[in-house]
PDB file of N, CA and C in Angstrom:
ATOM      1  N   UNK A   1     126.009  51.834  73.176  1.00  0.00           N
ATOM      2  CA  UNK A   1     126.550  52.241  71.893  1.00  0.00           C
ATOM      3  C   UNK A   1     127.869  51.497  71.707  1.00  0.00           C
ATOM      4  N   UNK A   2     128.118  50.841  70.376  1.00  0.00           N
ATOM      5  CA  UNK A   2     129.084  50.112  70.355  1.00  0.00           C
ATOM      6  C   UNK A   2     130.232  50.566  70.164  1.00  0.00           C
ATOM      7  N   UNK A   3     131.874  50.270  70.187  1.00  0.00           N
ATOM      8  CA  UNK A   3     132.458  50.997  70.213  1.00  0.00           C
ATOM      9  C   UNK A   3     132.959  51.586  69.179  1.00  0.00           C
ATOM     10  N   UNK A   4     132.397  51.294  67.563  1.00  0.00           N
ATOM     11  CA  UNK A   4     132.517  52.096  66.567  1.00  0.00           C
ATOM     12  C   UNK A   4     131.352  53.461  66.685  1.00  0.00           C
ATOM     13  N   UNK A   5     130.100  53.316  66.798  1.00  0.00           N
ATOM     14  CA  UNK A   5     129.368  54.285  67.159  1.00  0.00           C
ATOM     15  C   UNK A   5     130.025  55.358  68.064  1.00  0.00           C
ATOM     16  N   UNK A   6     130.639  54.876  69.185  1.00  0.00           N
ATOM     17  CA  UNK A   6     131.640  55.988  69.767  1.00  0.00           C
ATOM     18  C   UNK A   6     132.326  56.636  68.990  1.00  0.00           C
ATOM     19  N   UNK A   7     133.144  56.204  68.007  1.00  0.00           N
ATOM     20  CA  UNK A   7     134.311  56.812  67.224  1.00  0.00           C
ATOM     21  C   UNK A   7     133.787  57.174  66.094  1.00  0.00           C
ATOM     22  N   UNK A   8     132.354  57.498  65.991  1.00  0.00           N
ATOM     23  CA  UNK A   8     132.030  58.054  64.948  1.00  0.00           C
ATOM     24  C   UNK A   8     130.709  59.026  65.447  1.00  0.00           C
ATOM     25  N   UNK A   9     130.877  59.430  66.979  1.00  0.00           N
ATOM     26  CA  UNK A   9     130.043  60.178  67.355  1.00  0.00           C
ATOM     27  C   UNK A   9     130.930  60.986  67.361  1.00  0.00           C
ATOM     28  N   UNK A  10     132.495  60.801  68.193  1.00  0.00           N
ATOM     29  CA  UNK A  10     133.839  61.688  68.325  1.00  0.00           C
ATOM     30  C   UNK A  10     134.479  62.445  66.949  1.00  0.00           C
ATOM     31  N   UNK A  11     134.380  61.730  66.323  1.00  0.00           N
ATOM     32  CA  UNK A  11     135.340  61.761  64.364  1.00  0.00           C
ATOM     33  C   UNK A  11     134.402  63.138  63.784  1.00  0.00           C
ATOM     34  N   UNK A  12     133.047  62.716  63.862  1.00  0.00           N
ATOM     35  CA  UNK A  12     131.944  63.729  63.857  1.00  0.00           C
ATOM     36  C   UNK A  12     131.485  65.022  63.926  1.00  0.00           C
ATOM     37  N   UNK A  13     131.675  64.950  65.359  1.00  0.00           N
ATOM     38  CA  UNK A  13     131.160  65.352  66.359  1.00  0.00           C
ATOM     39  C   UNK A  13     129.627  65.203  66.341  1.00  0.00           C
ATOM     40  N   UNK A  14     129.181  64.392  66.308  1.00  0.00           N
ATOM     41  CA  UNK A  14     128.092  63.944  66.754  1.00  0.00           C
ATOM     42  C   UNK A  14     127.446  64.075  68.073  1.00  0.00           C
ATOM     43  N   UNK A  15     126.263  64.943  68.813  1.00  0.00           N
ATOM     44  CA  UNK A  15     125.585  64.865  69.800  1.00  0.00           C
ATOM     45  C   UNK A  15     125.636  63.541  70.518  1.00  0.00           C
ATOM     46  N   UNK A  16     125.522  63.602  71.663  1.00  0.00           N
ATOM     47  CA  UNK A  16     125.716  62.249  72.693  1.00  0.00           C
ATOM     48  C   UNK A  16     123.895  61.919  72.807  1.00  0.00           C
ATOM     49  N   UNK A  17     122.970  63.009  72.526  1.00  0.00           N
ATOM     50  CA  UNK A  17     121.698  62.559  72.697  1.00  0.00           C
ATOM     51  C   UNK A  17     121.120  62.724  71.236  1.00  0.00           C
ATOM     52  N   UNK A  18     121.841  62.170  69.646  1.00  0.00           N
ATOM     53  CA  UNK A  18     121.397  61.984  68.599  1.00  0.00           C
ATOM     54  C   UNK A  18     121.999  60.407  69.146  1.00  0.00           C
ATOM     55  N   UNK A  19     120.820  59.565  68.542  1.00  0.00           N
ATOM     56  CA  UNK A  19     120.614  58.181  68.988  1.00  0.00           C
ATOM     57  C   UNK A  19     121.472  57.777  67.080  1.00  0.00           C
ATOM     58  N   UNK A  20     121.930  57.344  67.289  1.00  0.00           N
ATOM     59  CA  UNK A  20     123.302  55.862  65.921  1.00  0.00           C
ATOM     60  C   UNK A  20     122.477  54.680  65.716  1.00  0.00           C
ATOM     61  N   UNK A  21     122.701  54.241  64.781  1.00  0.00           N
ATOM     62  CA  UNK A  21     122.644  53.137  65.028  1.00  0.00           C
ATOM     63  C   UNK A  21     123.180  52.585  63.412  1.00  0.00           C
ATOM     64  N   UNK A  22     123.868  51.268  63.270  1.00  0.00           N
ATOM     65  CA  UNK A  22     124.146  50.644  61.911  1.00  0.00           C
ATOM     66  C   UNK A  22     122.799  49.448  61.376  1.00  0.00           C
ATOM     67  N   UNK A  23     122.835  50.123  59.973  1.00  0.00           N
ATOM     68  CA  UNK A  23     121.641  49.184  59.352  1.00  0.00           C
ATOM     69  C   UNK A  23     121.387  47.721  59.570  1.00  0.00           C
ATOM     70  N   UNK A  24     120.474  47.261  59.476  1.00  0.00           N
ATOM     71  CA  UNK A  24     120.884  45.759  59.671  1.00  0.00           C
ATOM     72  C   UNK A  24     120.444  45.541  57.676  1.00  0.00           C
ATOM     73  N   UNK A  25     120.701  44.197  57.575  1.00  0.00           N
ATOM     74  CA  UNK A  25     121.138  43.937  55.636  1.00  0.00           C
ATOM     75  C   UNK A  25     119.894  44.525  55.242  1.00  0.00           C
ATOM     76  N   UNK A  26     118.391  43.895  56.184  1.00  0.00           N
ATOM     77  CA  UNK A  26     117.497  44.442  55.121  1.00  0.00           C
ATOM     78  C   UNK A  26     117.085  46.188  55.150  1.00  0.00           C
ATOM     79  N   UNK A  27     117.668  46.526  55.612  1.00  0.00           N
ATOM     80  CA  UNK A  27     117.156  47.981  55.599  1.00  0.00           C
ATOM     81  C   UNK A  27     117.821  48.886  54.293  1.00  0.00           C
ATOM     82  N   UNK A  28     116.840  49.934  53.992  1.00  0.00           N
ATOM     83  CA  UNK A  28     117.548  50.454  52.544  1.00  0.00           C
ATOM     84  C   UNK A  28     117.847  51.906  52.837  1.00  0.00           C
ATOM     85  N   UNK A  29     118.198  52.726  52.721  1.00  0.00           N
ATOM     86  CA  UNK A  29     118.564  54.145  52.652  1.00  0.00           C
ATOM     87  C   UNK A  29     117.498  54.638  52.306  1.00  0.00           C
ATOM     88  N   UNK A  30     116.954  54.418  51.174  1.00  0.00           N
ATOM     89  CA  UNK A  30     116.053  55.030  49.909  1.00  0.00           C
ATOM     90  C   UNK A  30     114.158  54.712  51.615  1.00  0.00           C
ATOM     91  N   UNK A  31     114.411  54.513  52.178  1.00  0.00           N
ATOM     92  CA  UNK A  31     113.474  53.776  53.200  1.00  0.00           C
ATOM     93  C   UNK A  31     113.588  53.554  54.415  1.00  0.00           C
ATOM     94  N   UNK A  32     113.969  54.744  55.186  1.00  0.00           N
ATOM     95  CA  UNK A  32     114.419  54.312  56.483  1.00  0.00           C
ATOM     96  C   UNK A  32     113.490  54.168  57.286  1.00  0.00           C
ATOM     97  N   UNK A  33     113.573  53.692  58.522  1.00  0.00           N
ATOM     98  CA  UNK A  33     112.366  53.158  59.678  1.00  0.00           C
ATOM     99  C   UNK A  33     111.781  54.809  59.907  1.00  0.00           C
ATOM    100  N   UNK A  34     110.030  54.716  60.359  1.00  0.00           N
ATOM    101  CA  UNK A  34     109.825  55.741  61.099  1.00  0.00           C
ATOM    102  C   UNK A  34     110.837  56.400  62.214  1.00  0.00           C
ATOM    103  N   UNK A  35     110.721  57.665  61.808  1.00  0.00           N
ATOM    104  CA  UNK A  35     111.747  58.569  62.856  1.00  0.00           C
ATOM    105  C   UNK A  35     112.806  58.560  62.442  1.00  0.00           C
ATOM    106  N   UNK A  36     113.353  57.780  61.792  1.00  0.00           N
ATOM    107  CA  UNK A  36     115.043  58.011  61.447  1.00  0.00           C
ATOM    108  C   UNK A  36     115.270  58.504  60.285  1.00  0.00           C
ATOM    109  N   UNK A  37     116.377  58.706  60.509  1.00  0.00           N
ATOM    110  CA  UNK A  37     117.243  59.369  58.824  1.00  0.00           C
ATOM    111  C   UNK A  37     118.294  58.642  58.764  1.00  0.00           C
ATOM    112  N   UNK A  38     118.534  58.329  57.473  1.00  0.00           N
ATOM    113  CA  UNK A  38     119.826  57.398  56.676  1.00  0.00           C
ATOM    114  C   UNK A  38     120.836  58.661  56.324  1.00  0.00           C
ATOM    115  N   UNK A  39     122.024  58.843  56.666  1.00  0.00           N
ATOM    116  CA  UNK A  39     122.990  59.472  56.466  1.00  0.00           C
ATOM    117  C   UNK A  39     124.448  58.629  55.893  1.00  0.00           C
ATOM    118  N   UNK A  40     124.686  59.028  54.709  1.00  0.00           N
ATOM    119  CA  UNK A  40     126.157  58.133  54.183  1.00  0.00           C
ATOM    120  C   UNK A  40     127.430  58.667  55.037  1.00  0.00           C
ATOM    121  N   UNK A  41     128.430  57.631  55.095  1.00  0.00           N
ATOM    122  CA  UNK A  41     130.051  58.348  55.724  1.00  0.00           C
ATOM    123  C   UNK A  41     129.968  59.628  54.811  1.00  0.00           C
ATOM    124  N   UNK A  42     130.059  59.312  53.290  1.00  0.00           N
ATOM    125  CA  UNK A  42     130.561  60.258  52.628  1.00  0.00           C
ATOM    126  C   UNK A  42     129.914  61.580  53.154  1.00  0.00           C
ATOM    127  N   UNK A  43     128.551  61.596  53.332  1.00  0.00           N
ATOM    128  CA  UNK A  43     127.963  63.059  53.317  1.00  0.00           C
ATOM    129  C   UNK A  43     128.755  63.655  54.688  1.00  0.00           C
ATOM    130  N   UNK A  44     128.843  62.857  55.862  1.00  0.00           N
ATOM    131  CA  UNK A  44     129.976  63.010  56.759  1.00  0.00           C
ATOM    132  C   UNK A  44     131.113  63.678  56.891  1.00  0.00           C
ATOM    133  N   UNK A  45     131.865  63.117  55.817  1.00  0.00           N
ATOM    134  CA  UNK A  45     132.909  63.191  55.603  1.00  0.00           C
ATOM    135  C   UNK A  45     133.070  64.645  54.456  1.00  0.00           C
ATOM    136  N   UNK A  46     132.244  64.613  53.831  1.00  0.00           N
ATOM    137  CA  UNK A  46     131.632  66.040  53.314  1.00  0.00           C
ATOM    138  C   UNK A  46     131.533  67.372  53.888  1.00  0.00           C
ATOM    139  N   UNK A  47     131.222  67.111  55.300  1.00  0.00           N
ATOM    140  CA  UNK A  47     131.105  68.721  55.948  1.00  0.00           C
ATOM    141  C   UNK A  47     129.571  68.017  56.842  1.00  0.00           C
ATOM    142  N   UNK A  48     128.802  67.265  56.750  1.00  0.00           N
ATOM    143  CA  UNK A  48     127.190  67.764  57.067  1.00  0.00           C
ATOM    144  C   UNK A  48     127.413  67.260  59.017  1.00  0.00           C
ATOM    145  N   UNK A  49     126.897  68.100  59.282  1.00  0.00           N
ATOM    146  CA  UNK A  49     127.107  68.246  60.952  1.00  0.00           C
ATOM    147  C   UNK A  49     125.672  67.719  61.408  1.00  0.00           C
ATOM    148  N   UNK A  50     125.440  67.403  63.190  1.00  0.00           N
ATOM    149  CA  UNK A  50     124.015  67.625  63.783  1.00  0.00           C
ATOM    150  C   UNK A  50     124.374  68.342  64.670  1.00  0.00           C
ATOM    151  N   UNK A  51     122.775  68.463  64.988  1.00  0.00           N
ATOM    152  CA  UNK A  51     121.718  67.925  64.447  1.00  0.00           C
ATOM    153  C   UNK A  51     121.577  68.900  62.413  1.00  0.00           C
ATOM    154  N   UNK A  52     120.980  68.430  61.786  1.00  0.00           N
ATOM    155  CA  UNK A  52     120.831  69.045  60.504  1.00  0.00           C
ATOM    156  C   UNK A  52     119.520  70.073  60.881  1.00  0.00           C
ATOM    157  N   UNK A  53     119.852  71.472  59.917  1.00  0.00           N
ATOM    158  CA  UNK A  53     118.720  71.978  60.254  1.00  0.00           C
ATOM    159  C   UNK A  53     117.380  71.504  60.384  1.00  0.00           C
ATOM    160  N   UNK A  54     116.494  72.064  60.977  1.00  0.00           N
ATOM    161  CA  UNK A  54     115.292  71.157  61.179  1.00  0.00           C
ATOM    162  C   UNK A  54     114.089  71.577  60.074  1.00  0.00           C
ATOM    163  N   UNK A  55     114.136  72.755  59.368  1.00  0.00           N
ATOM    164  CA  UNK A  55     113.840  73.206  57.812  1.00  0.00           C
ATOM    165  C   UNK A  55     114.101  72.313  57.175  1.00  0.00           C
ATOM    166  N   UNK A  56     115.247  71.630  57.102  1.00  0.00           N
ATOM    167  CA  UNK A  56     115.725  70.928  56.305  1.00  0.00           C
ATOM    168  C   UNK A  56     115.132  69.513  56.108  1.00  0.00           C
ATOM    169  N   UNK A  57     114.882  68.952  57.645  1.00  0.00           N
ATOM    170  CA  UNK A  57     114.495  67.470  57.584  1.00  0.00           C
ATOM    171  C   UNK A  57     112.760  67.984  57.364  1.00  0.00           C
ATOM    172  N   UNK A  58     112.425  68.705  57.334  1.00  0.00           N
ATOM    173  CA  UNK A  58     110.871  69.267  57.167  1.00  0.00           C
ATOM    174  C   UNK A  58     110.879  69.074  55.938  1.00  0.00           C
ATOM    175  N   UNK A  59     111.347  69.644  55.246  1.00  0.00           N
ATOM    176  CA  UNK A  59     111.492  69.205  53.106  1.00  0.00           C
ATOM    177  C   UNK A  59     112.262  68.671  52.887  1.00  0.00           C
ATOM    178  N   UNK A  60     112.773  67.560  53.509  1.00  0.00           N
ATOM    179  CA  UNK A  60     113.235  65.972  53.073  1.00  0.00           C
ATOM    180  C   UNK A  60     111.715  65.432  53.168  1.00  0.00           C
ATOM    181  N   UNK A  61     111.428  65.587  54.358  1.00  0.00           N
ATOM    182  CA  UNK A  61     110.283  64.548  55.066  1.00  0.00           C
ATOM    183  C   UNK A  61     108.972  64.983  53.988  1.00  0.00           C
ATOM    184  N   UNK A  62     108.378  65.966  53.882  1.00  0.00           N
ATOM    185  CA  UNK A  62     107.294  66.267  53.339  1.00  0.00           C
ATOM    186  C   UNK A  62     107.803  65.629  51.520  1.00  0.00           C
ATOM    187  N   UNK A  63     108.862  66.159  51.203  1.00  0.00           N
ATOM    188  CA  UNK A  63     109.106  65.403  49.613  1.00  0.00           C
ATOM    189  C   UNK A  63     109.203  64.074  49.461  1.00  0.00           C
ATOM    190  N   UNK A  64     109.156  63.421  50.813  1.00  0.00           N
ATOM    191  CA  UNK A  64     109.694  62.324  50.577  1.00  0.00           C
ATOM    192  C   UNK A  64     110.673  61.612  50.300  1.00  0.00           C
ATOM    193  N   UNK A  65     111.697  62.214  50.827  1.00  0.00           N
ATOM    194  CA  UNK A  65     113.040  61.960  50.298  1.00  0.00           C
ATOM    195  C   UNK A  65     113.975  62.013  51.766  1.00  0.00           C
ATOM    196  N   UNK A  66     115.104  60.585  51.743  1.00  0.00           N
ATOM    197  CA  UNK A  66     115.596  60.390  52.897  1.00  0.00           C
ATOM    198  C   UNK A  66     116.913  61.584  52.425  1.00  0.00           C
ATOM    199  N   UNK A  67     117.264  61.849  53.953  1.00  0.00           N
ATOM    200  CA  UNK A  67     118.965  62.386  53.616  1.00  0.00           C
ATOM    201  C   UNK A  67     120.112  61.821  53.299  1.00  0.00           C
ATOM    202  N   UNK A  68     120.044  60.501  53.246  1.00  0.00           N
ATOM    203  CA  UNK A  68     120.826  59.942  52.451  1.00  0.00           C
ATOM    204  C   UNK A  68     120.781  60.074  51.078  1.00  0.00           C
ATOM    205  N   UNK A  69     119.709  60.455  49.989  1.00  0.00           N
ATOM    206  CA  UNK A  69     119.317  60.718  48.717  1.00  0.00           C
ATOM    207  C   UNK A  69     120.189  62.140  48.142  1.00  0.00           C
ATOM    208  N   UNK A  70     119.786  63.117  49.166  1.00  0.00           N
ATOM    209  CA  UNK A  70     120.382  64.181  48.899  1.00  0.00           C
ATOM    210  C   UNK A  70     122.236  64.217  48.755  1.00  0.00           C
ATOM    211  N   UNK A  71     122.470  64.830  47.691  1.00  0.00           N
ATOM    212  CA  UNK A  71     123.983  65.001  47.889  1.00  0.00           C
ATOM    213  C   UNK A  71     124.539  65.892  48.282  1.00  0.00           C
ATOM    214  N   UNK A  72     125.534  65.943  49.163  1.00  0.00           N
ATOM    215  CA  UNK A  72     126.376  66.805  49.649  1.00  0.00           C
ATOM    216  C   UNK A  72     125.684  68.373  48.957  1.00  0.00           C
ATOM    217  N   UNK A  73     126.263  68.311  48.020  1.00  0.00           N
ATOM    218  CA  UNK A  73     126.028  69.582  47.093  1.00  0.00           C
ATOM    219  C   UNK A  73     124.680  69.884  46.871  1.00  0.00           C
ATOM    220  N   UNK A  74     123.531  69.043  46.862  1.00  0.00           N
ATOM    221  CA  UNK A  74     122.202  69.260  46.922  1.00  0.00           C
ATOM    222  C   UNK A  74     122.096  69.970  48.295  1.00  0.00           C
ATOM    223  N   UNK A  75     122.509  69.463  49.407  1.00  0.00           N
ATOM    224  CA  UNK A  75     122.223  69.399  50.956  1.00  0.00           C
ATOM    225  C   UNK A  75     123.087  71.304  51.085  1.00  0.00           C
ATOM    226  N   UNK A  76     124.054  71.556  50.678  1.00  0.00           N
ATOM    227  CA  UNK A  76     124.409  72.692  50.583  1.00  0.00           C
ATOM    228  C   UNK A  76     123.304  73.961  50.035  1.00  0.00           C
ATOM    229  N   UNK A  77     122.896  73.486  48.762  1.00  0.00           N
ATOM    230  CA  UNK A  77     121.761  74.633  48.023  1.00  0.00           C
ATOM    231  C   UNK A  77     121.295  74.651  49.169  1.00  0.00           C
ATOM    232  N   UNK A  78     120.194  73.404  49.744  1.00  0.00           N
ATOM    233  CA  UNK A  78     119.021  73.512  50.004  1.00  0.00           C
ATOM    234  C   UNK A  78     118.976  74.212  51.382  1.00  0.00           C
ATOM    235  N   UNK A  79     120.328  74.056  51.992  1.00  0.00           N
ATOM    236  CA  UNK A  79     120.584  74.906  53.395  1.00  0.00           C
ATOM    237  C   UNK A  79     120.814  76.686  53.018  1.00  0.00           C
ATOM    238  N   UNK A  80     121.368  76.478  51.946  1.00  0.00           N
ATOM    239  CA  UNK A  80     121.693  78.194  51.646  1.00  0.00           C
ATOM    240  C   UNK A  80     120.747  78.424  50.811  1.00  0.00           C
ATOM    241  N   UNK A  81     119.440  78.157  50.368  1.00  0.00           N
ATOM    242  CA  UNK A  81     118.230  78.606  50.303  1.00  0.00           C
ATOM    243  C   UNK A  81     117.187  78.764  50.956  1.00  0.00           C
ATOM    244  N   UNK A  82     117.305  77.723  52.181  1.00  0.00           N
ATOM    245  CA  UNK A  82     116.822  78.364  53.309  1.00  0.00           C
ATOM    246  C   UNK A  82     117.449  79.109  54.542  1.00  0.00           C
ATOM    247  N   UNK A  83     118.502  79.535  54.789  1.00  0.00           N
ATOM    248  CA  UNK A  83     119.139  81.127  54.836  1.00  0.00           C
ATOM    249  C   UNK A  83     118.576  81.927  54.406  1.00  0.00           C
ATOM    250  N   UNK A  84     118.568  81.963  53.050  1.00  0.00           N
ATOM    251  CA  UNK A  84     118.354  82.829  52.100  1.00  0.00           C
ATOM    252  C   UNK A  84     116.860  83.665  52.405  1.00  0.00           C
ATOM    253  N   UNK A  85     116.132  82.612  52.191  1.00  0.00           N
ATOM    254  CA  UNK A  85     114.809  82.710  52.346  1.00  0.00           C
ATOM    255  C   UNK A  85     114.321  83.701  54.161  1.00  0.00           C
ATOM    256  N   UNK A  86     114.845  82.676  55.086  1.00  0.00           N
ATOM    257  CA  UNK A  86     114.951  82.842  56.263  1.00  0.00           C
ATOM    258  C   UNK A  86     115.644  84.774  56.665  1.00  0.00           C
ATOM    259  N   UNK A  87     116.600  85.132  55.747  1.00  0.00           N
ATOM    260  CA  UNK A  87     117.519  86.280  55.568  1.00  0.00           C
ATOM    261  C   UNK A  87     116.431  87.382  55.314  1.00  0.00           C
ATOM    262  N   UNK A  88     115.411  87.387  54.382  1.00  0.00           N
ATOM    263  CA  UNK A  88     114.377  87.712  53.524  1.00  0.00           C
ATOM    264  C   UNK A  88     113.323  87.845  54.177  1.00  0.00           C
ATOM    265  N   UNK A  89     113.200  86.975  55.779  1.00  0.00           N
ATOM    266  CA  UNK A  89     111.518  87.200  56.062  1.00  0.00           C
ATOM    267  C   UNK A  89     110.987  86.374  55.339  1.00  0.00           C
ATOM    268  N   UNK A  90     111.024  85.431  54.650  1.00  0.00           N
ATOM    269  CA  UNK A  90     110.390  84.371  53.824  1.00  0.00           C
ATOM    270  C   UNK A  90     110.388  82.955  54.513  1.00  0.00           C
ATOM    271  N   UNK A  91     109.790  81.997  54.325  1.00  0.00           N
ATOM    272  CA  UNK A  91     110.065  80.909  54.404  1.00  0.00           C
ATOM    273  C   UNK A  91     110.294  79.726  53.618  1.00  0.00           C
ATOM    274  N   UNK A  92     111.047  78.970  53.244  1.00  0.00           N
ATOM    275  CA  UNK A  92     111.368  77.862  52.104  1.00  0.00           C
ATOM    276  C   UNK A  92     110.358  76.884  52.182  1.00  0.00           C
ATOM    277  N   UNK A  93     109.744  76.696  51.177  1.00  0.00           N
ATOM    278  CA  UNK A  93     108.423  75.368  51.757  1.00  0.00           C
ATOM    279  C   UNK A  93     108.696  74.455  50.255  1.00  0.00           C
ATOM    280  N   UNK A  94     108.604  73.166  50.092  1.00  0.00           N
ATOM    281  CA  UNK A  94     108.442  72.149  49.406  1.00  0.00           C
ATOM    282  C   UNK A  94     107.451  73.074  47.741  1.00  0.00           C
ATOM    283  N   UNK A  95     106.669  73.543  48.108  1.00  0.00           N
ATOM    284  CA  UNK A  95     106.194  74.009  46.857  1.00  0.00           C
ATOM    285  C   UNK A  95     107.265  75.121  45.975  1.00  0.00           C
ATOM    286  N   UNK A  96     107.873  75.880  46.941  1.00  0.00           N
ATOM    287  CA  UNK A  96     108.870  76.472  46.585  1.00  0.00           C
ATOM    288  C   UNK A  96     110.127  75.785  45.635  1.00  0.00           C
ATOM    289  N   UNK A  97     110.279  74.728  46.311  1.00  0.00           N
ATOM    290  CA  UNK A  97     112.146  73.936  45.877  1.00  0.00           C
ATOM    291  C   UNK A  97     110.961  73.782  44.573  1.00  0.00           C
ATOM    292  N   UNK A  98     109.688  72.623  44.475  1.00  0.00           N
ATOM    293  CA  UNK A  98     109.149  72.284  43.276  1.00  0.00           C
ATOM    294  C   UNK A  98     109.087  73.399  41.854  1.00  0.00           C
ATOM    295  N   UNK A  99     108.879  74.449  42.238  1.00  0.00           N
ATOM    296  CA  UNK A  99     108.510  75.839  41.388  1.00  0.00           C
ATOM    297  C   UNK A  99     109.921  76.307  40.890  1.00  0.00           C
ATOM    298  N   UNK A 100     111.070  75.725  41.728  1.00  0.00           N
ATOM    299  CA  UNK A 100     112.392  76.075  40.948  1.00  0.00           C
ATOM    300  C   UNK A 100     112.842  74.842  40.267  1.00  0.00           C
ATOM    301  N   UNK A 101     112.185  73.822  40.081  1.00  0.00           N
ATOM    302  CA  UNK A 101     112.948  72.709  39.448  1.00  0.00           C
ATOM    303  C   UNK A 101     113.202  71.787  40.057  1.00  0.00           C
TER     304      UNK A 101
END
């Protein structure tokens, strides 16, 4: 791990066994490699911690949508609706977020 990846596992707090890595030019956010997730500084720098709930990357992944797409403030609802849900005995599923908009 290079030595910015260090200082942005520390700055973080980033897990030592969540694997980093920086894009190379052709890679896009909107498209990340199997297995990975695209995360911006900003959302970072925002509050969003790891690992991210795993509800969460479940309806990124099934919508199709990287976590880099989501904004801060999207990434907030969608965690305190599945609380919510989770609070309730319910579970949050992709047909659900669709049925609210």
């Amino acid at each position: 791990m290079g030595n910015s990846l260090i200082i942005l596992h520390k700055n973080f707090h980033i897990p030592n066994d969540v694997v980093t890595t920086f894009p190379k030019r052709s890679d896009r956010a909107g498209l990340p490699p199997p297995m990975y997730l695209t995360v911006s500084e900003t959302s970072l720098r925002a509050g969003l911690h790891f690992p991210p709930p795993v509800k969460l990357v479940k309806i990124l992944t099934r919508c199709g949508v990287s976590l880099s797409q989501f904004s801060y403030r999207a990434m907030s609802v969608t965690v305190g609706l599945i609380t919510l849900f989770r609070d309730r005995g319910a579970i949050l599923t992709p047909e659900h977020l669709s049925w609210m908009g």
